[in-house]
C-alpha atoms as a PDB file:
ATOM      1  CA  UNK A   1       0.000   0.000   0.000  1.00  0.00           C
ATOM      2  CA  UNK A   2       2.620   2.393   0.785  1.00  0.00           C
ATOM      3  CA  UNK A   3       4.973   1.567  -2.454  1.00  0.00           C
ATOM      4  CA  UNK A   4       1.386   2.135  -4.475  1.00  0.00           C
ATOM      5  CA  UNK A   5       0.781   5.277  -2.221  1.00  0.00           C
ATOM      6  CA  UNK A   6       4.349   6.737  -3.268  1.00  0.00           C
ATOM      7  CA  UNK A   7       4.117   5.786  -6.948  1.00  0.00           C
ATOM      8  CA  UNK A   8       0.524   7.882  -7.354  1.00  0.00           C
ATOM      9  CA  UNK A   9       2.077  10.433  -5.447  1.00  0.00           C
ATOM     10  CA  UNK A  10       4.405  11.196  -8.832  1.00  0.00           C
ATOM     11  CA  UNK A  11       1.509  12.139 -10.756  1.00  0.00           C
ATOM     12  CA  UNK A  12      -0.622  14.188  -8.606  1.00  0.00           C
ATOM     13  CA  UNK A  13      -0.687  17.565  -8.701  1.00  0.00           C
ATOM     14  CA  UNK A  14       2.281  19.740  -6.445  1.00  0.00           C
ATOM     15  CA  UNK A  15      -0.187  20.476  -3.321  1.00  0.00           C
ATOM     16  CA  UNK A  16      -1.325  17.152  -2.663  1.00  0.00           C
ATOM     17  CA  UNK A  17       1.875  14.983  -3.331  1.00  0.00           C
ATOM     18  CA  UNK A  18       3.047  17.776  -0.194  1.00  0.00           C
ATOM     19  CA  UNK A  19       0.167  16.692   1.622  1.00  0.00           C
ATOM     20  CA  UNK A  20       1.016  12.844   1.246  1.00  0.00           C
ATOM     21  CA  UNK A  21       4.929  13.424   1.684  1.00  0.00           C
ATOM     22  CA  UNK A  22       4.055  15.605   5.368  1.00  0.00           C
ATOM     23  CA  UNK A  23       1.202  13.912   6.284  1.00  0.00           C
ATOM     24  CA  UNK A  24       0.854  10.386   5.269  1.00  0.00           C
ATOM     25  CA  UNK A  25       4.463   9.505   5.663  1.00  0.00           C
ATOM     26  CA  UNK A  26       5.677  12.004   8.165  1.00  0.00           C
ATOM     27  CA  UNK A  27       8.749  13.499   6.038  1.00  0.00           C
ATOM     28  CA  UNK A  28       9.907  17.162   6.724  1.00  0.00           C
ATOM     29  CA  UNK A  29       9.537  19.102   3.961  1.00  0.00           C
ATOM     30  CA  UNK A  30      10.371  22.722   4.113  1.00  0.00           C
ATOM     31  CA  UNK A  31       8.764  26.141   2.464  1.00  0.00           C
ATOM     32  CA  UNK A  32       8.979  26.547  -0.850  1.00  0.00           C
ATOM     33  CA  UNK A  33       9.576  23.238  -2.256  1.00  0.00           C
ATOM     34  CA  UNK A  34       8.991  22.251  -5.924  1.00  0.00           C
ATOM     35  CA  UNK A  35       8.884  18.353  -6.523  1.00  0.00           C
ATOM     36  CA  UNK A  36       7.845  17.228 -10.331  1.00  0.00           C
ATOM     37  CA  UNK A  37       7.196  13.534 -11.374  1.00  0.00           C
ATOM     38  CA  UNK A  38      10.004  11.591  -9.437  1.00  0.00           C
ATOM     39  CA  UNK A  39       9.471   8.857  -7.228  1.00  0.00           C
ATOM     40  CA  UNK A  40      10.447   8.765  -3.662  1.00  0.00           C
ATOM     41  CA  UNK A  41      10.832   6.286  -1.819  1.00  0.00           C
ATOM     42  CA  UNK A  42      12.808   6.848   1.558  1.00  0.00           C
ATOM     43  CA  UNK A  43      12.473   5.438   5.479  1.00  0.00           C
ATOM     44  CA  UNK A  44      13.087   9.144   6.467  1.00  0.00           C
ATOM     45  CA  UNK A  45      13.125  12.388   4.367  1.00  0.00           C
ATOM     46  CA  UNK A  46      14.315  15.830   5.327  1.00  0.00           C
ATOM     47  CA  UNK A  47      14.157  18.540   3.458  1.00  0.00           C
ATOM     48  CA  UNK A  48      15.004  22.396   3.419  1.00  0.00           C
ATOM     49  CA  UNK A  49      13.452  25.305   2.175  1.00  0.00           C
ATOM     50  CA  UNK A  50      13.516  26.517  -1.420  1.00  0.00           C
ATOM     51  CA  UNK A  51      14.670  23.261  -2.961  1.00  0.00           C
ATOM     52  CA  UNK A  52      13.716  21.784  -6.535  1.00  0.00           C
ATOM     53  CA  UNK A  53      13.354  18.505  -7.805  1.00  0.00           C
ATOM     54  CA  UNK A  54      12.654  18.463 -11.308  1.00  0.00           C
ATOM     55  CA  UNK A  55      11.295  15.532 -13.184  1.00  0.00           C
ATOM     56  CA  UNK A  56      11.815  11.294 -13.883  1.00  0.00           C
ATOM     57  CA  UNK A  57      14.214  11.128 -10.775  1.00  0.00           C
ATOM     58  CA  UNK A  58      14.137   7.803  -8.626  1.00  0.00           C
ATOM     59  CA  UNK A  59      14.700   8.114  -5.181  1.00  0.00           C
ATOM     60  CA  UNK A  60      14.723   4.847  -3.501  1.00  0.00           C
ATOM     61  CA  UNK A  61      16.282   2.689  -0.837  1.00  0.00           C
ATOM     62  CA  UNK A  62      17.388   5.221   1.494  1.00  0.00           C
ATOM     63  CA  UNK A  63      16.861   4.927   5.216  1.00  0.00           C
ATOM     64  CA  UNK A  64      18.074   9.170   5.143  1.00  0.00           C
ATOM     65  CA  UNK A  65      17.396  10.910   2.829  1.00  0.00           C
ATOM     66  CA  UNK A  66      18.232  14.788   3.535  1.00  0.00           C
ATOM     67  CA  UNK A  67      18.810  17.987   1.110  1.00  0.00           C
ATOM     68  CA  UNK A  68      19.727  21.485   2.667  1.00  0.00           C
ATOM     69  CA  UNK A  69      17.917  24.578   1.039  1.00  0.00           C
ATOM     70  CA  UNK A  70      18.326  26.337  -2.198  1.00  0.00           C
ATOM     71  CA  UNK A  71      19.225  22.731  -3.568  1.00  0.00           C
ATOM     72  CA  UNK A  72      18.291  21.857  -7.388  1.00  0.00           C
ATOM     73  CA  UNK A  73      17.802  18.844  -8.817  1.00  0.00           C
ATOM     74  CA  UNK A  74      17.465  18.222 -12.328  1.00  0.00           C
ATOM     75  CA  UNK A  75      16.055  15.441 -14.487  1.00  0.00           C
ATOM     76  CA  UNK A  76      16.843  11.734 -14.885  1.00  0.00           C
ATOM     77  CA  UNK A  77      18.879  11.027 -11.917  1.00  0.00           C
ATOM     78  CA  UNK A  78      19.080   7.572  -9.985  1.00  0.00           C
ATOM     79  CA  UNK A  79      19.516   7.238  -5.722  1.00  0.00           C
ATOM     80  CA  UNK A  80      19.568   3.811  -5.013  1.00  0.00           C
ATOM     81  CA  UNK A  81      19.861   2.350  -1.539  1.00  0.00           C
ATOM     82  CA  UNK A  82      19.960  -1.495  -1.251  1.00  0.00           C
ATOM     83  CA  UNK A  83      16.855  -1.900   0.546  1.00  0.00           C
ATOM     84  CA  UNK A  84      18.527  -4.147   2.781  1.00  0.00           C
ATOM     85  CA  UNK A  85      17.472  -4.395   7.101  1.00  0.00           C
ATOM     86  CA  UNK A  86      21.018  -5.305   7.737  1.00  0.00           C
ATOM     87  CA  UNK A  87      22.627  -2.488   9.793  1.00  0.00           C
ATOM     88  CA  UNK A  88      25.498  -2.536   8.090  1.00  0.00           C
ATOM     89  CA  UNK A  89      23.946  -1.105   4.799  1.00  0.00           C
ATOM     90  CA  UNK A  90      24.055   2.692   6.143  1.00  0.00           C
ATOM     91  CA  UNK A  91      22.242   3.850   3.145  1.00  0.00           C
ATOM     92  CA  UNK A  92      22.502   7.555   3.786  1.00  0.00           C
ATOM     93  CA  UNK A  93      22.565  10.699   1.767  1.00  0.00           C
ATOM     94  CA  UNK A  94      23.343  14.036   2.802  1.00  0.00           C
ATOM     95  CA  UNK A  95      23.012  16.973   0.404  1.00  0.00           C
ATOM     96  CA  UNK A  96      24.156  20.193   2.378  1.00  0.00           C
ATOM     97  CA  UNK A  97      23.014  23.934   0.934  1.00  0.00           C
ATOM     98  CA  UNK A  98      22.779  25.121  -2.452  1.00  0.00           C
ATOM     99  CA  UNK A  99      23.591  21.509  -3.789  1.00  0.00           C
ATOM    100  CA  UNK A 100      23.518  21.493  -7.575  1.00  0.00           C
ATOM    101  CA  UNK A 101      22.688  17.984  -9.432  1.00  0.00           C
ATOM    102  CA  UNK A 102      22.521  17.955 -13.094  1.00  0.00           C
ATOM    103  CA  UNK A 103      20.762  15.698 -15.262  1.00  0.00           C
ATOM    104  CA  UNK A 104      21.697  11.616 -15.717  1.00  0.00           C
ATOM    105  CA  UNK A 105      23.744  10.986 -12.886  1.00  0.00           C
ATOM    106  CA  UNK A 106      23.785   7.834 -10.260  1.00  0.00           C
ATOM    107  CA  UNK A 107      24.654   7.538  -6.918  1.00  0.00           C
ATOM    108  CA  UNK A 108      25.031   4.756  -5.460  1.00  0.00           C
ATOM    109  CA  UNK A 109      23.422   4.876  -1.737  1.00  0.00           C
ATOM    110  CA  UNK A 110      24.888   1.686  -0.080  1.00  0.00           C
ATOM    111  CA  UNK A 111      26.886   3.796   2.640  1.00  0.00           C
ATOM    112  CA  UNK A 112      26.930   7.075   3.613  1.00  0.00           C
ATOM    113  CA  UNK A 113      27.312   9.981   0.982  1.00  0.00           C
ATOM    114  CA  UNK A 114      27.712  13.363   1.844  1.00  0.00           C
ATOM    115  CA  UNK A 115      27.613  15.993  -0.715  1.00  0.00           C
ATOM    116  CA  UNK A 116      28.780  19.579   0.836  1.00  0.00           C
ATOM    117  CA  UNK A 117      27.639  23.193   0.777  1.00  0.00           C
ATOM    118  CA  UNK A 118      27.219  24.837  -3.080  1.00  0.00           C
ATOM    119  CA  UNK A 119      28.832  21.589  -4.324  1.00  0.00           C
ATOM    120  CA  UNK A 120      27.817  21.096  -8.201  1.00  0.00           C
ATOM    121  CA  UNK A 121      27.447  17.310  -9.933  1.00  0.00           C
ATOM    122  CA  UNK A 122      27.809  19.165 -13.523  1.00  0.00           C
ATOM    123  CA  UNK A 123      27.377  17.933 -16.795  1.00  0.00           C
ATOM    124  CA  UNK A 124      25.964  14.307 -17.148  1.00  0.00           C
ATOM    125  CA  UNK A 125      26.762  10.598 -16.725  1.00  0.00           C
ATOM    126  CA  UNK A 126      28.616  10.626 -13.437  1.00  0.00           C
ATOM    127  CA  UNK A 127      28.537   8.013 -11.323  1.00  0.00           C
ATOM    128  CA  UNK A 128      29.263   7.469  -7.490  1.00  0.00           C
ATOM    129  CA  UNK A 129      29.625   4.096  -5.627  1.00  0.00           C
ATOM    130  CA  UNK A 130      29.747   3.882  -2.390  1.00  0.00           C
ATOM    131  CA  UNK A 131      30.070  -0.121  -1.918  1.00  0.00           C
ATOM    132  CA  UNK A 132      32.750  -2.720  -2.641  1.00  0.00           C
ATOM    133  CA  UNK A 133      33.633  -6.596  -3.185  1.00  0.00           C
ATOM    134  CA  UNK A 134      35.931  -7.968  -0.890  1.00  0.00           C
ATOM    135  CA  UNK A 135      36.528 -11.805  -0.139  1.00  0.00           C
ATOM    136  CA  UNK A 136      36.909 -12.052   3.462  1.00  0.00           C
ATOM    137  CA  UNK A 137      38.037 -15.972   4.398  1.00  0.00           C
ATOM    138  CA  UNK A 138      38.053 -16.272   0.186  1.00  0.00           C
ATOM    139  CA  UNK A 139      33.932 -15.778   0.461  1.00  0.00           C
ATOM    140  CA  UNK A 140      33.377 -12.286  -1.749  1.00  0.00           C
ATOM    141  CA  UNK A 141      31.303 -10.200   0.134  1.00  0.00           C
ATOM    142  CA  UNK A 142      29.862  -6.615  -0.568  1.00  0.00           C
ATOM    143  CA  UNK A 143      30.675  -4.325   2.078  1.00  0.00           C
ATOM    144  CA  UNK A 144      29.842  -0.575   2.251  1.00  0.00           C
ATOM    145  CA  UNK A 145      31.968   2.789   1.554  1.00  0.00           C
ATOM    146  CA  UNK A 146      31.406   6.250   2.392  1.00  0.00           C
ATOM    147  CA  UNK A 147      31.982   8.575  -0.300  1.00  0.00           C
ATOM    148  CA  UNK A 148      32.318  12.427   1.165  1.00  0.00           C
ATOM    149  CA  UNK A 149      32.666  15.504  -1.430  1.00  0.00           C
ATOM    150  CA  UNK A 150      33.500  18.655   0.246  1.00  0.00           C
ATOM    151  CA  UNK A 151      31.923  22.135   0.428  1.00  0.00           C
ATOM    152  CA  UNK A 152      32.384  24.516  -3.065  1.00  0.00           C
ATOM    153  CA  UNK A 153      33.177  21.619  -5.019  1.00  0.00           C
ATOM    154  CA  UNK A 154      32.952  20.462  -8.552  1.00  0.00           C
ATOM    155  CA  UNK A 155      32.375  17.253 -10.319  1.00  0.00           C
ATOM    156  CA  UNK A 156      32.677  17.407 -14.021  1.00  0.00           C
ATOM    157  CA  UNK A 157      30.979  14.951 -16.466  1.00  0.00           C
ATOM    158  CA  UNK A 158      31.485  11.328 -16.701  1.00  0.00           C
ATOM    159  CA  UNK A 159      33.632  11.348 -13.839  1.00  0.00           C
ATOM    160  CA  UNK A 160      33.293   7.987 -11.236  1.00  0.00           C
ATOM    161  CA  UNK A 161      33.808   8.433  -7.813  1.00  0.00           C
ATOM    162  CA  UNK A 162      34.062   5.187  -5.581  1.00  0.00           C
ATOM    163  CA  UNK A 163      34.646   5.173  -1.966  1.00  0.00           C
ATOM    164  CA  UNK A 164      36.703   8.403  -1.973  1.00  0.00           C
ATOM    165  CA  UNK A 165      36.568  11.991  -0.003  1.00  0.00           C
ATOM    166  CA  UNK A 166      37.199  15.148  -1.866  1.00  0.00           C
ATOM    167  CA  UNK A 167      38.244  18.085  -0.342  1.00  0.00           C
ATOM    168  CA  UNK A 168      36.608  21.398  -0.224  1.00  0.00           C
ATOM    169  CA  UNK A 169      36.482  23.442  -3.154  1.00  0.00           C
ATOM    170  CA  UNK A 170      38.177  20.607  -5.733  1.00  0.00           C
ATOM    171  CA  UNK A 171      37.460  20.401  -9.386  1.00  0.00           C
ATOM    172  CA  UNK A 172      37.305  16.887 -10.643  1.00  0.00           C
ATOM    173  CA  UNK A 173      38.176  16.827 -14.231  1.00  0.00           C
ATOM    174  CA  UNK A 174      35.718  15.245 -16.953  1.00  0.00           C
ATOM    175  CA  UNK A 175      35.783  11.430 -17.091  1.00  0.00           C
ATOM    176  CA  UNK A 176      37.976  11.049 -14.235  1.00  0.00           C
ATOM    177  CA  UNK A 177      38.094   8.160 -11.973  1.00  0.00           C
ATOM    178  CA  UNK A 178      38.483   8.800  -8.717  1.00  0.00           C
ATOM    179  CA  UNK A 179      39.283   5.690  -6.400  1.00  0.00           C
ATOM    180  CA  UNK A 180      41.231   6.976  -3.435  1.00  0.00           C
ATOM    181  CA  UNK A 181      40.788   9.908  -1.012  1.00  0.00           C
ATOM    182  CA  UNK A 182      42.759  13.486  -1.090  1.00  0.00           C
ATOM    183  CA  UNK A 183      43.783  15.283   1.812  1.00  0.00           C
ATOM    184  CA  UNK A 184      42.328  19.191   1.903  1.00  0.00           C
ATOM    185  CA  UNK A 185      45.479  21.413   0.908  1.00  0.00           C
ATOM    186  CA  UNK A 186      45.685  25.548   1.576  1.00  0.00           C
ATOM    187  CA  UNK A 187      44.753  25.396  -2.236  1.00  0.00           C
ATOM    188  CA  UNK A 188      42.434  24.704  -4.246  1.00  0.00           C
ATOM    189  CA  UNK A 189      42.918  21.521  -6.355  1.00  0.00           C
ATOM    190  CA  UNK A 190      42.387  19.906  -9.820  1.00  0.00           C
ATOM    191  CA  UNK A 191      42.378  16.235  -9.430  1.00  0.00           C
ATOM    192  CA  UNK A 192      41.748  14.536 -12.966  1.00  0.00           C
ATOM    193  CA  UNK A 193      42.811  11.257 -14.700  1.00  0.00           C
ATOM    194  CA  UNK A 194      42.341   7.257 -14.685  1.00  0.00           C
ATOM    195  CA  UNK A 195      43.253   6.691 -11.777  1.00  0.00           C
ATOM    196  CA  UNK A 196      42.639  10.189 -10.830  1.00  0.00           C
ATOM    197  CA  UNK A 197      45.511  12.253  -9.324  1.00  0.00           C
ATOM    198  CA  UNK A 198      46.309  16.301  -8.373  1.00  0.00           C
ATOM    199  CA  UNK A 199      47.201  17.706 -11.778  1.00  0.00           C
ATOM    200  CA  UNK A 200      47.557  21.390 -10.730  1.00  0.00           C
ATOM    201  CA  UNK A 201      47.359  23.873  -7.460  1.00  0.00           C
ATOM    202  CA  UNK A 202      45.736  27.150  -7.966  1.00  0.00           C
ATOM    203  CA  UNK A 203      45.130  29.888  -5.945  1.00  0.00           C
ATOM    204  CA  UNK A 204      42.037  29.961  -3.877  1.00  0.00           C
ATOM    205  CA  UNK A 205      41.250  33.340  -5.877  1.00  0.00           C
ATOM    206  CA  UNK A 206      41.162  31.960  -9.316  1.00  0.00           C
ATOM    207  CA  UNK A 207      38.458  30.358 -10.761  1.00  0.00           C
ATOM    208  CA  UNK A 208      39.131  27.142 -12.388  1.00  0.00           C
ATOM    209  CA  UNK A 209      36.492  25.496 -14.928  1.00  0.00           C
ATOM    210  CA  UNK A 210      37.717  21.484 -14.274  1.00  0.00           C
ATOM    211  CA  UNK A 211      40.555  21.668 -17.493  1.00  0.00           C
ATOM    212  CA  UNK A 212      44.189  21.158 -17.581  1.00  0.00           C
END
């Protein structure tokens, strides 16, 4: 009843999928909120004010599902948690203030990802994973990641970021892969490549557009 609840939701008009999201299943949703025909599908949902979720986005899995105000985002994007009751699974996702999504991303929900403050997933086709395969006693076994992007930062296109943590105000260069963490530096950084690696330091005053 609830999944069929959820799924009608997407289609009905802006003031009574509110009234379903607040009421029915007890999310905070904040003033101002614009949410077109995705589907949600979250244990708990918290949500700022002034924050717009455009259309065909799937939302599902998450036990947390939270997005700080001014947040935007676009079309065709994919959240999946693993729907699992195993505690382990933190399925978490944090988007701070003024979070910017594009259009045909993924991210991968399995552990906990935390997107920070004015942080923008530009361009399309990036994807995040926040689990891995490991073969504990020669058994493979999926275990969770976090995945943390800093405050300020930037994710160009294609890029794939798995079980990593990006500093505050980094670029990450189209098509990258990023597969290990980076350390914050007094700089601002342009970490690009396969595997991913810093390619240049710039000066916190400059403004950098993700290219060599």
């Amino acid at each position: 009843m609830r999944k069929i609840l959820l799924l009608l939701a997407v289609i009905l008009p802006h003031l009574l999928k509110l009234f379903i999201y607040r009421r029915v299943m007890g999310w905070e949703i904040g003033k101002q909120v614009k949410i077109g025909f995705s589907y949600i599908d979250c244990d708990q949902v918290f949500m700022g004010d002034n924050i717009r979720i455009r259309h065909f986005n799937i939302i599902r899995g998450l036990k947390h599902f939270q997005v700080g105000s001014n947040s935007y985002i676009a079309n065709f994007n994919e959240f999946f948690g693993n729907n699992s009751s195993d505690e382990k699974w933190k399925n978490d996702l944090t988007l701070g203030e003024g979070v910017l999504i594009m259009s045909h991303h993924f991210i991968d929900v399995a552990g906990n990802v935390t997107i920070g403050n004015h942080t923008t997933i530009a361009g399309r086709n990036t994807h995040i994973w926040s689990h891995s395969l490991t073969y504990p006693h020669d058994i493979p076994a999926l275990v969770p990641m976090d995945v943390s992007i800093g405050k300020e930062a930037y994710i160009g296109a294609r890029s794939t970021l798995i079980g990593c943590s990006i500093p505050d105000r980094a670029v990450i260069g189209a098509g990258s892969v990023v597969n290990k963490s980076f350390a914050a530096e007094s700089c601002r950084l342009l970490i690009a490549g396969n595997p991913a690696t810093i390619k240049k330091r710039y000066d916190n005053s400059i403004v950098i557009d993700g290219q060599e």
